[in-house]
Protein backbone atom coordinates (compact mmCIF):
# COMPACT_ATOMS: atom_id res chain seq x y z
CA UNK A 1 120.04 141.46 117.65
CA UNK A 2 123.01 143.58 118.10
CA UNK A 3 126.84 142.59 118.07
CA UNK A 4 125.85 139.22 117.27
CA UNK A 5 127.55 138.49 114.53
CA UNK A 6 131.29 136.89 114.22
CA UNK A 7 131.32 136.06 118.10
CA UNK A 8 131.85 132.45 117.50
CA UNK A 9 135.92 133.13 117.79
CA UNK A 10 138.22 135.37 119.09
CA UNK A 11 136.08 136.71 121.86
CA UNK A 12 136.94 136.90 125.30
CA UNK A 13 134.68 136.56 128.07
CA UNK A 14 136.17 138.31 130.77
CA UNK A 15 135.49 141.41 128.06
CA UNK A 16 132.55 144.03 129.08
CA UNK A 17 130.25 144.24 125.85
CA UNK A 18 130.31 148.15 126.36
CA UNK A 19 129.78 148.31 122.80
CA UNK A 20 126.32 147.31 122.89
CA UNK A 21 123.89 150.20 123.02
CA UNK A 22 120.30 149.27 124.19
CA UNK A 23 117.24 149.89 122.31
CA UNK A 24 116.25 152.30 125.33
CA UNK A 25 119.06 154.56 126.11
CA UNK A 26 119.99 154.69 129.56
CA UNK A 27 119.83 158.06 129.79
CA UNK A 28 116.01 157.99 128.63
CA UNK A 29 113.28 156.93 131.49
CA UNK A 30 110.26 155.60 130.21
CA UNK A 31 107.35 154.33 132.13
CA UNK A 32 108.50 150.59 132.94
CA UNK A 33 107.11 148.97 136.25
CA UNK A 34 103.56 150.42 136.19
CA UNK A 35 100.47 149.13 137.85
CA UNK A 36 99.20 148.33 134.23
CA UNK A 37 102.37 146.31 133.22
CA UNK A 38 102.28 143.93 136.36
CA UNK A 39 98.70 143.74 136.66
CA UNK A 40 99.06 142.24 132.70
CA UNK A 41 101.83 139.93 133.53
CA UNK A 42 99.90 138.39 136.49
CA UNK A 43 97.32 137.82 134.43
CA UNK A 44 99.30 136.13 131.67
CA UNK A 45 100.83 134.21 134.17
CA UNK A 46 97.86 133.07 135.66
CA UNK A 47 96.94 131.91 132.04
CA UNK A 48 100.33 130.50 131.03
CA UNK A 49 101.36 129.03 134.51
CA UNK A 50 98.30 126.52 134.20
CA UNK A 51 98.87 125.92 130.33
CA UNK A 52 102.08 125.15 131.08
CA UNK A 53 101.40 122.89 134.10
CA UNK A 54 98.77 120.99 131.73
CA UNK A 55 101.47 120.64 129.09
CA UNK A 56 103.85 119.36 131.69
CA UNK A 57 101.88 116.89 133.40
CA UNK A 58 100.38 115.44 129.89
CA UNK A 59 103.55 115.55 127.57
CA UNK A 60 106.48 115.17 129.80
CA UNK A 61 108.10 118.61 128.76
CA UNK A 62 107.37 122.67 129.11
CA UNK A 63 107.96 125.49 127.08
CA UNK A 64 109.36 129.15 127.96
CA UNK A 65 106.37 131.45 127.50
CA UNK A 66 108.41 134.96 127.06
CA UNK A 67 107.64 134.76 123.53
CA UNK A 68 104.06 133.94 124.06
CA UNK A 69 103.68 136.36 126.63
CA UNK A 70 105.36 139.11 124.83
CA UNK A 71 102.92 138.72 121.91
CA UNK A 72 99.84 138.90 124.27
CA UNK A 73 101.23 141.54 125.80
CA UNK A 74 101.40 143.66 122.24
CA UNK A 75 98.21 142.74 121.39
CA UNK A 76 96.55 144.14 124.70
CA UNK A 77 98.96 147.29 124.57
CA UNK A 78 97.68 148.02 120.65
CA UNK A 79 94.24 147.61 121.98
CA UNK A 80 94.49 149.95 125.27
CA UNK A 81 96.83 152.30 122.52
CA UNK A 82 93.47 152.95 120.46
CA UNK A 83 91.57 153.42 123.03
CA UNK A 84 94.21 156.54 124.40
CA UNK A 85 96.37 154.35 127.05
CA UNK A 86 99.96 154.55 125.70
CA UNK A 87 102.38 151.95 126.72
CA UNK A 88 106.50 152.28 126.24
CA UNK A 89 108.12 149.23 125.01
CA UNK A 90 109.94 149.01 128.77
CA UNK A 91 105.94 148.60 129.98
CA UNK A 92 105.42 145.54 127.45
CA UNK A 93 108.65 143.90 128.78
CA UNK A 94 107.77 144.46 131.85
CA UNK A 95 104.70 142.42 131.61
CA UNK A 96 106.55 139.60 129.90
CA UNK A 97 108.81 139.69 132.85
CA UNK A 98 106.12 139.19 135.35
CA UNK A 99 103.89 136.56 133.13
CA UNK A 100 107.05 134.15 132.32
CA UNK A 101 107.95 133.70 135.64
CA UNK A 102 104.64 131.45 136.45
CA UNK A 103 105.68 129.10 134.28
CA UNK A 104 109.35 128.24 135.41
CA UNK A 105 107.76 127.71 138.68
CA UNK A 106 105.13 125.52 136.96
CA UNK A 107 107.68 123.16 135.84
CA UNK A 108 109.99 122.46 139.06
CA UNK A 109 106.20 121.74 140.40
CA UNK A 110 104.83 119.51 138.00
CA UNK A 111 108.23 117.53 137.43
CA UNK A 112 108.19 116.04 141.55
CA UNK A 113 105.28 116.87 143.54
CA UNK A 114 103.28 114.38 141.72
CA UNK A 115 105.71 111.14 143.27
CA UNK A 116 104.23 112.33 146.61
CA UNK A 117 101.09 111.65 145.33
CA UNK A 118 102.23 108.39 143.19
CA UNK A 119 103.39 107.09 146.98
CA UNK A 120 100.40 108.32 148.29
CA UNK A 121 101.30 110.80 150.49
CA UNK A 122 99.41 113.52 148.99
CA UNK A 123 100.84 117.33 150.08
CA UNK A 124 98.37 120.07 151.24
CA UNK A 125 98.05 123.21 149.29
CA UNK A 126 100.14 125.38 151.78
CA UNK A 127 103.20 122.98 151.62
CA UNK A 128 103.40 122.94 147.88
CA UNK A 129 102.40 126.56 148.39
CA UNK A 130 105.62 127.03 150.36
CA UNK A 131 107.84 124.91 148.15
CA UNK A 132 106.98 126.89 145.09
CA UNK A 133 107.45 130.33 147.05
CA UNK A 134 110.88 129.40 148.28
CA UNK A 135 112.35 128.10 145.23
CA UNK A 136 110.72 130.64 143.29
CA UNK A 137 112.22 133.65 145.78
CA UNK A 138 115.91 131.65 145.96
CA UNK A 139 116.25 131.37 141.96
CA UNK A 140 115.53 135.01 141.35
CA UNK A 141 117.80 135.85 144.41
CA UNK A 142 120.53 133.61 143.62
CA UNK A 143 120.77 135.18 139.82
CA UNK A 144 121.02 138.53 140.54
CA UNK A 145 124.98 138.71 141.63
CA UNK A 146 125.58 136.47 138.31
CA UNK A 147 123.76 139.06 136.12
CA UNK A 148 126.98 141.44 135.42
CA UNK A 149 128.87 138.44 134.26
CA UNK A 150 126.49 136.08 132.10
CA UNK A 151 124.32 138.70 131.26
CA UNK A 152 127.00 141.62 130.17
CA UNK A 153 130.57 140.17 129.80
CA UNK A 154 129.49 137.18 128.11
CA UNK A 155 126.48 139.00 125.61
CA UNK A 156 128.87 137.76 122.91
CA UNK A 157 128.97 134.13 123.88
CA UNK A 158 126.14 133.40 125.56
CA UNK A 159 122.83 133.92 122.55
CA UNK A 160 120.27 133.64 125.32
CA UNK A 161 117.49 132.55 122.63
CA UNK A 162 114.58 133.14 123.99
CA UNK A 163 115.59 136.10 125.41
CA UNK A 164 117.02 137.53 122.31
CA UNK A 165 114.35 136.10 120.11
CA UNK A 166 111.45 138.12 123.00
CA UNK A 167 113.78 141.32 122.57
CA UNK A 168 113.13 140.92 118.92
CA UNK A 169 109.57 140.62 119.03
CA UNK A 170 109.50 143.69 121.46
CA UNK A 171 111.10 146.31 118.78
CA UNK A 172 109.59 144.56 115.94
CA UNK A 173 106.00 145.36 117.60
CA UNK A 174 107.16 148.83 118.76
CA UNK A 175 108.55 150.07 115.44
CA UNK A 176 105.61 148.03 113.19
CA UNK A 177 106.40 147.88 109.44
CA UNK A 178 108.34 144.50 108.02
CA UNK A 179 109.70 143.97 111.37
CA UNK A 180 106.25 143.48 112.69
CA UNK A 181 104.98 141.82 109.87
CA UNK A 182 107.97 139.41 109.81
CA UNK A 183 107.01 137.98 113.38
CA UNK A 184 103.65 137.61 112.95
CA UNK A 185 104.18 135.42 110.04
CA UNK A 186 106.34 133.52 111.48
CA UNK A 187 104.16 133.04 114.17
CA UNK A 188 101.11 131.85 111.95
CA UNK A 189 103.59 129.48 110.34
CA UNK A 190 104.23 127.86 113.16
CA UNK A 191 100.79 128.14 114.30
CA UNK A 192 100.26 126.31 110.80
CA UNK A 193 102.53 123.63 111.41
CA UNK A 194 101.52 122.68 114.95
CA UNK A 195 97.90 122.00 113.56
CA UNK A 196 99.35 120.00 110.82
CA UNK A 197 101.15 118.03 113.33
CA UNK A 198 98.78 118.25 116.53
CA UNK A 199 95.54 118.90 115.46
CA UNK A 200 94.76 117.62 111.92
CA UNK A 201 97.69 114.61 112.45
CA UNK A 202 98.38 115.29 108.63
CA UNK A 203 102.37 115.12 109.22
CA UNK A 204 103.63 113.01 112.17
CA UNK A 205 104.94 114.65 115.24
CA UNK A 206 107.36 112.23 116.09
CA UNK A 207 109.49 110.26 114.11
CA UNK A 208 111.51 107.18 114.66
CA UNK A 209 113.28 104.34 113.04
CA UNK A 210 115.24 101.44 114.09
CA UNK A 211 118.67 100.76 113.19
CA UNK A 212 119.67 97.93 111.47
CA UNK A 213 122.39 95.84 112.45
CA UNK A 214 123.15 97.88 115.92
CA UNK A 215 121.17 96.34 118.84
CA UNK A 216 118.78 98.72 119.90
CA UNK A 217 120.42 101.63 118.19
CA UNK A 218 117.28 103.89 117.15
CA UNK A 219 117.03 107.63 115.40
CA UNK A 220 113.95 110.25 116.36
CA UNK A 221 112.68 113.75 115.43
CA UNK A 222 110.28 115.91 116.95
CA UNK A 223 108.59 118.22 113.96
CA UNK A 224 107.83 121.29 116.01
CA UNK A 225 107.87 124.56 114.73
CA UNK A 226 108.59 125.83 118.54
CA UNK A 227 112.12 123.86 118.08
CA UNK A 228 112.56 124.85 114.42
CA UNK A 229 112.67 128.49 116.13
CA UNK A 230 115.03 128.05 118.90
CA UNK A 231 117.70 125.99 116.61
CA UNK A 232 117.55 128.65 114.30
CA UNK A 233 118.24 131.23 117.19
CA UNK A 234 120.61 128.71 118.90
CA UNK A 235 122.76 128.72 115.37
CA UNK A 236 124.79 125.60 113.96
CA UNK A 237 127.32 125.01 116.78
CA UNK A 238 125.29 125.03 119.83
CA UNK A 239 122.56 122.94 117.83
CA UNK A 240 124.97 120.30 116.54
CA UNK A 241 126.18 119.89 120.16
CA UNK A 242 122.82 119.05 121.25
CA UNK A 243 122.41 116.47 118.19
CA UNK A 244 125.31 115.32 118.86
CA UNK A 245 124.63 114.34 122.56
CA UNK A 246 121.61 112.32 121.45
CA UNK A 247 123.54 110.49 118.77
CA UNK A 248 126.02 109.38 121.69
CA UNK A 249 122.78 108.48 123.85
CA UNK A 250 121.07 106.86 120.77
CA UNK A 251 123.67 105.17 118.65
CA UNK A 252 126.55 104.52 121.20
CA UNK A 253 125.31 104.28 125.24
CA UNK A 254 122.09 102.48 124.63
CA UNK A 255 124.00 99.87 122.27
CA UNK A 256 126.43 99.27 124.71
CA UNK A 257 124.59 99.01 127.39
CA UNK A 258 121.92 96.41 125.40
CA UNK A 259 125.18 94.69 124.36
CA UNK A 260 126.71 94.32 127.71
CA UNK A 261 123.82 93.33 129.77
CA UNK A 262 122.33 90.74 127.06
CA UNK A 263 123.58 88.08 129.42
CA UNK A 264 122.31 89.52 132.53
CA UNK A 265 119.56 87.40 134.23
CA UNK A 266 118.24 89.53 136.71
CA UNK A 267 117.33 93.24 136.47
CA UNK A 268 119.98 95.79 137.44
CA UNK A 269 119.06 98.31 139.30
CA UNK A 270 117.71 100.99 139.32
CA UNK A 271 115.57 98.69 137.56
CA UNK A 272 113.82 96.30 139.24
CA UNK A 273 111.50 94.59 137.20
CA UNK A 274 112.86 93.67 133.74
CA UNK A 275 116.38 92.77 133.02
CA UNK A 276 117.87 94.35 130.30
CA UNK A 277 117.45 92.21 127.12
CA UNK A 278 114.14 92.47 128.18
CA UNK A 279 113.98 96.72 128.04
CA UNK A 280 113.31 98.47 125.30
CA UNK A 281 115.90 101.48 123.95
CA UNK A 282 113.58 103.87 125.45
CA UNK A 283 113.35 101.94 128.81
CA UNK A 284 117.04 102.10 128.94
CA UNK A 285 117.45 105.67 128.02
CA UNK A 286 115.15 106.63 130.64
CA UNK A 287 116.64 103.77 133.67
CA UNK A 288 120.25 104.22 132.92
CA UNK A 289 121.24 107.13 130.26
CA UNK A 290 119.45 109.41 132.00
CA UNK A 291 121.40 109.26 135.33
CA UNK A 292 124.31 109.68 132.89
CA UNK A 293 123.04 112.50 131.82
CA UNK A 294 122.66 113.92 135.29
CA UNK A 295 125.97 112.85 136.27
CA UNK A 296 127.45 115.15 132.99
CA UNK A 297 125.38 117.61 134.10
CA UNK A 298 126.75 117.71 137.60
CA UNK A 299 130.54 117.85 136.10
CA UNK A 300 129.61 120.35 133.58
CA UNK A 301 127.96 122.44 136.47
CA UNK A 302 130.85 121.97 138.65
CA UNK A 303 133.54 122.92 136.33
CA UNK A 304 130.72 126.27 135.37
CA UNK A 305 131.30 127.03 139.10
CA UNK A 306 134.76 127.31 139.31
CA UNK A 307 135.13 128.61 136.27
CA UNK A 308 132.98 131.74 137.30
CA UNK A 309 134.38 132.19 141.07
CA UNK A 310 136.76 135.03 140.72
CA UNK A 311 134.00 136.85 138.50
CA UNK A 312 131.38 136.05 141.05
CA UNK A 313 134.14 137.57 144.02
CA UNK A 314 134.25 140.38 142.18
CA UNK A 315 130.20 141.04 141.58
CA UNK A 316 130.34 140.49 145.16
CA UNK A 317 133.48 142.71 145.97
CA UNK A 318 131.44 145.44 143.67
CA UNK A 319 128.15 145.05 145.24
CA UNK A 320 129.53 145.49 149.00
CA UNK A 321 131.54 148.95 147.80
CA UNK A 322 128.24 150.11 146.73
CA UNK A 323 126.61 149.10 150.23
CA UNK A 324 129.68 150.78 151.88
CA UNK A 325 129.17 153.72 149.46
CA UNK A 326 125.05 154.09 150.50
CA UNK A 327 125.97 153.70 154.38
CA UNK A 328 128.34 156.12 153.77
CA UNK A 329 128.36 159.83 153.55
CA UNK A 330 124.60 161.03 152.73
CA UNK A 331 123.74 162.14 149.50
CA UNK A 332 126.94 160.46 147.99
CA UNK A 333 124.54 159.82 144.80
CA UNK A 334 125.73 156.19 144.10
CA UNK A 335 122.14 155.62 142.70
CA UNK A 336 122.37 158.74 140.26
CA UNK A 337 126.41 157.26 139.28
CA UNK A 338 125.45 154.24 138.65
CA UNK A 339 123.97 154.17 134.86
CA UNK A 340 119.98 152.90 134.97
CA UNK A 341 120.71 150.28 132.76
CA UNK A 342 123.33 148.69 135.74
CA UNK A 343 121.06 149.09 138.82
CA UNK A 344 120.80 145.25 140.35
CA UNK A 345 119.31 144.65 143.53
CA UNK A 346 121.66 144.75 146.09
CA UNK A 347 123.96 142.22 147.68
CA UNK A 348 121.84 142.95 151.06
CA UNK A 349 118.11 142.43 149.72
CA UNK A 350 120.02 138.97 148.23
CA UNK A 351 121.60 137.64 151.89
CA UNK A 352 118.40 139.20 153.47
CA UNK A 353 116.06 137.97 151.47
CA UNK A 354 117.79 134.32 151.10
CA UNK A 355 118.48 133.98 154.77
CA UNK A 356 114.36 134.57 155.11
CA UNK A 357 113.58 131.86 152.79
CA UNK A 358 115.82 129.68 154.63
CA UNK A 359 115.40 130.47 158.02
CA UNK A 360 111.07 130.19 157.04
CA UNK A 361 111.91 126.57 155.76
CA UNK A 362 113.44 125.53 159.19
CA UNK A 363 111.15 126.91 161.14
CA UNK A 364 107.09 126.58 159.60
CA UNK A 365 106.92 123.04 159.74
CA UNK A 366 104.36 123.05 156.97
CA UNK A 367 107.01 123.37 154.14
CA UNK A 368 109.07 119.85 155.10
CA UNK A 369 106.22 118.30 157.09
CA UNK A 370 107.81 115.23 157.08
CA UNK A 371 110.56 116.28 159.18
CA UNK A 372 109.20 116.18 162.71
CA UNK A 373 111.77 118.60 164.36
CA UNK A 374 113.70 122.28 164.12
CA UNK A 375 116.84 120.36 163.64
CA UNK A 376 115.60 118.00 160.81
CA UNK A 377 113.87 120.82 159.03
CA UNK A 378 117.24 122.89 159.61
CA UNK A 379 119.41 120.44 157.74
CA UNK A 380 117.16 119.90 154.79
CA UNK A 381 116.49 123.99 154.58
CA UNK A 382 121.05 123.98 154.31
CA UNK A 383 120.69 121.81 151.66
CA UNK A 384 117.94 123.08 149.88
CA UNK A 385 120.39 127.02 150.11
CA UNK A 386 123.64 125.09 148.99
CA UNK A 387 122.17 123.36 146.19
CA UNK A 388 120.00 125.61 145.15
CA UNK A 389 122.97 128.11 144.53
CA UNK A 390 124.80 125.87 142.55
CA UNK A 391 122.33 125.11 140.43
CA UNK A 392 121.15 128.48 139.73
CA UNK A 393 124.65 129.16 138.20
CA UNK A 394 124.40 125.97 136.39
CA UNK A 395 121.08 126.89 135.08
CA UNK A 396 121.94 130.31 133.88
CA UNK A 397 124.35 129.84 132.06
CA UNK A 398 123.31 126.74 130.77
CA UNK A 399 119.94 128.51 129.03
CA UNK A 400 122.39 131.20 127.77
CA UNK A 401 123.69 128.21 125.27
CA UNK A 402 120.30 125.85 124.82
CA UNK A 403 117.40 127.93 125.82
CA UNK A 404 114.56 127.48 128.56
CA UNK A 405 112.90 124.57 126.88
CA UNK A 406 116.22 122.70 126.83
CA UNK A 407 117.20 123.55 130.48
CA UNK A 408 118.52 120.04 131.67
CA UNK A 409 116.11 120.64 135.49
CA UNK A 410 115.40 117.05 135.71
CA UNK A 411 118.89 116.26 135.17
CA UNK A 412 119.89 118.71 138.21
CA UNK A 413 117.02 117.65 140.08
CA UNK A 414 118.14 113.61 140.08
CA UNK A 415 121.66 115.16 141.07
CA UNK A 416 120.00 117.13 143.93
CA UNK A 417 117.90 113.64 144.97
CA UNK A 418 120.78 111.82 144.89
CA UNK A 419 122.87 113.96 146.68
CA UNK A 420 120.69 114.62 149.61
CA UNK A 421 119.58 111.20 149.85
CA UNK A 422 123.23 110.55 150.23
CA UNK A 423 123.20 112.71 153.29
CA UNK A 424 120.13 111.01 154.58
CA UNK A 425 121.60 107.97 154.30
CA UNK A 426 124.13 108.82 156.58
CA UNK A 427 122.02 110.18 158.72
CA UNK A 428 119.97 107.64 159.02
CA UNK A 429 116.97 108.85 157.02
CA UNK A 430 115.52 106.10 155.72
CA UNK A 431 112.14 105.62 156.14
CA UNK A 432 109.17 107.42 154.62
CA UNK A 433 109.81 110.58 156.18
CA UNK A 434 113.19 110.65 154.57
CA UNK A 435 111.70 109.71 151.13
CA UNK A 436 109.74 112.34 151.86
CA UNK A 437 112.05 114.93 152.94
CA UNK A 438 114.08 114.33 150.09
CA UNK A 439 111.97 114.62 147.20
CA UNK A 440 110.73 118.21 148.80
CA UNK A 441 114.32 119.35 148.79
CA UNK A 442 115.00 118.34 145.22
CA UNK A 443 111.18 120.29 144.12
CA UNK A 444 112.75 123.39 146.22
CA UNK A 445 115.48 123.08 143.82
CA UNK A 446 114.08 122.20 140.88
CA UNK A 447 112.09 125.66 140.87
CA UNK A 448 115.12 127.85 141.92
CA UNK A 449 116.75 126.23 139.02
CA UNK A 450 113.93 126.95 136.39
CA UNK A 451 113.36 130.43 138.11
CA UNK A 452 117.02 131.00 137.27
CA UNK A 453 116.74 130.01 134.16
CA UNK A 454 113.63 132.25 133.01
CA UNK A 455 115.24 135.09 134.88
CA UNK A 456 118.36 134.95 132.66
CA UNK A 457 116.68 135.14 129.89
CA UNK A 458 114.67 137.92 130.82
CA UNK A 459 117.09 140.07 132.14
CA UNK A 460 118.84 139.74 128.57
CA UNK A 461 115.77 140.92 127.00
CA UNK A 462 115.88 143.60 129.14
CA UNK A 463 120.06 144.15 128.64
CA UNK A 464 119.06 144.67 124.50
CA UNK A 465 116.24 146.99 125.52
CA UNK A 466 117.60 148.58 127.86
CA UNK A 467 115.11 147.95 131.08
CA UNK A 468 116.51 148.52 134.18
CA UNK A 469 117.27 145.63 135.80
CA UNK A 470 116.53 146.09 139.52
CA UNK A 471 113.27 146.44 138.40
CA UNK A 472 112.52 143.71 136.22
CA UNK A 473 113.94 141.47 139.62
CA UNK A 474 111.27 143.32 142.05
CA UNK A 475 109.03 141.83 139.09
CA UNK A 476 110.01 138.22 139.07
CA UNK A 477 109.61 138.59 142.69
């Protein structure tokens, strides 16, 4: 981990990190995107994508696979290495890069396609096909002008976990000795603990307790080794945040809100079956404190926005000099001035390549079936682009502080349903169709979000590495 330490105060954001020197100079080009590295990652994704859908759809949450992926990815590059196929350390990440990306897309999937089939209007293969594609292709895009600012100018502020925690395991397996030896126990630890605590059911994996003399007040605690990691990555002041969110949901919301509605005779909606002295804490939690949640998490996205405007103007300013600059005079070498380590791609492949995705929802009808005509599809497709970039800068910088596993997507993906059923609303959507419509818009999301979120933390690995960047994005593509 390099220039980690003492960031917690007196650093400035708007400050390039040109202090930090990669693992790979950029002056050095090793083999990176090779057929061997993608053809691994697809296949880890493959794997991974359907463990993680499993996990999803039977246990409510996902986990970010770089890690896992990474190790794979050693383990087949040590074999092929005996056997005479070398492989650089760029090649490895390279795979990672490609594998992790399955599941993010996994997750926006498995989190609202399945209330299509809870209604009963079960989706064909191509339409979820095309969901997954487009909010796949508009996360990746969307994070690539955003890379020079969360990824460089705020290295110092912004831990990344799982990406710095992948980068780790990366040089640890390239340069072997205690290193090496260090992450592999820790990963048969863990390994150790989850059967303790999954398998064997010797040690509980959830704990809970009431408390006394508060109405409904309770306390939890997962024991995962998985989360033992990342709050040890995450550090004390980022993890106390977190606890500290889930003591105000826990010992302050839920109280109130079983206080307050005691009295209440009828159910309050969004519930519509059991009034609240009726619920129990986690029925609340998951009826009202989670739309709180999503409502914080709309704010705190919002305020992320502004905040990062004039940096985003001038990644944008930046990226249109160097499209004047290539259009220019030939041979101008803007590609050879331009340090490997700094190559995004450009600000054209982004509007290109997102106008595509949008103009291909308005106009295939198989992605929002529901919507009968060009114009229907065309508003939903506007909405799907405008929330779909603000989330992806919510998202990325959000894992920068919490990791992937604690990426709040279900709290941006309520926003995003609420939002656009909002516009339905007033637009007289309200039938099935429009149920429809909207749910599809907030899964298009959802993934773009997730995407974003796996792609930040990828393209840090590659930042302490030193990958090239424009590459590792043709690879999450």
């Amino acid at each position: 981990m390099t220039n980690d330490s003492g960031t917690s105060s007196g650093v400035k954001t708007a400050q390039p990190t040109t202090e930090v020197q990669p693992y790979v100079p950029a002056w050095e080009s090793p083999a990176e995107a090779t057929f061997k590295a993608m053809l691994a990652g697809i296949l880890f994704g493959i794997l991974f994508g359907a463990a993680n859908a499993y996990l999803g759809l039977r246990a409510g949450l996902t986990i970010s696979t770089s890690i896992p992926v990474a190790v794979m990815t050693v383990a087949l590059f040590r074999a092929l290495g005996a056997a005479g196929v070398r492989s650089s350390i760029l090649e490895a990440n390279m795979s990672q890069t490609v594998g992790s990306a399955s599941s993010s897309v996994a997750s926006g999937v498995i989190f609202t396609l399945p209330a299509l089939f809870l209604w009963g209007f079960d989706p064909t293969v191509l339409q979820m096909t095309m969901l997954a594609l487009a909010g796949g292709l508009l996360g990746v895009l969307f994070m690539i002008p955003l890379r020079p600012y969360l990824i460089v100018r705020e290295h110092a502020t912004l831990p990344y976990p799982e990406g710095t925690a992948c980068a780790e395991v990366l040089k640890a397996a390239e340069t072997g000795g205690a290193r090496a030896r260090n992450v592999f126990l820790g990963l048969g630890v863990g390994a150790a603990l989850k059967a303790l605590t999954g398998w064997l059911r010797v040690v509980p994996a959830d704990i809970g307790v009431s408390i006394p003399f508060i109405r409904k007040a309770q306390l939890g605690a997962e024991v995962s080794g998985a989360l033992f990691g990342v709050g040890y990555i995450l550090g004390p002041r980022i993890g106390a945040i977190m606890v500290g969110g889930g003591l105000l949901s826990w010992l302050v919301i839920i109280p109130i809100i079983a206080y307050w509605g005691d009295s209440l005779t009828a159910p309050l909606y969004p519930e519509t079956a059991l009034t609240i002295s009726e619920m129990s804490a986690s029925q609340i939690w998951s009826r009202y404190v989670r739309y709180i949640g999503a409502g914080a998490v709309a704010t705190g996205g919002l305020i992320t926005l502004i905040r990062s405007i004039p940096t985003m103007i001038e990644s944008f300013r930046l990226g249109a000099r160097q499209i004047r600059g290539r259009l220019g005079e030939a041979g101008a070498g803007s590609g050879e001035a331009t340090p490997r380590t700094e190559r995004d791609l450009s600000l054209r492949t982004v509007g290109i390549g997102a106008a595509a995705v949008v103009l291909a929802l308005a106009l295939i009808p198989a992605a929002f079936s529901s919507l009968p005509g060009v114009a229907g599809r065309t508003v939903a497709a506007v909405l799907v682009a405008i929330f779909a970039f603000f989330f992806v800068t919510v998202s990325s910088r959000i894992v920068g502080m919490v990791g992937v596993t604690s990426n709040p997507t279900s709290g941006m993906t309520i926003a995003t349903l609420l939002a656009t059923s909002s516009v339905f609303l007033l637009l007289g959507w309200t039938d099935d169709a429009g149920k429809i419509a909207a749910l599809t818009v907030g899964t298009v999301v959802a993934i773009a979000a997730s995407i974003a979120g796996d792609t930040s933390q990828d393209l840090k690995t590659g930042f302490l590495l030193g990958a090239t960047p424009r590459r590792q994005q043709i690879g999450e593509l």
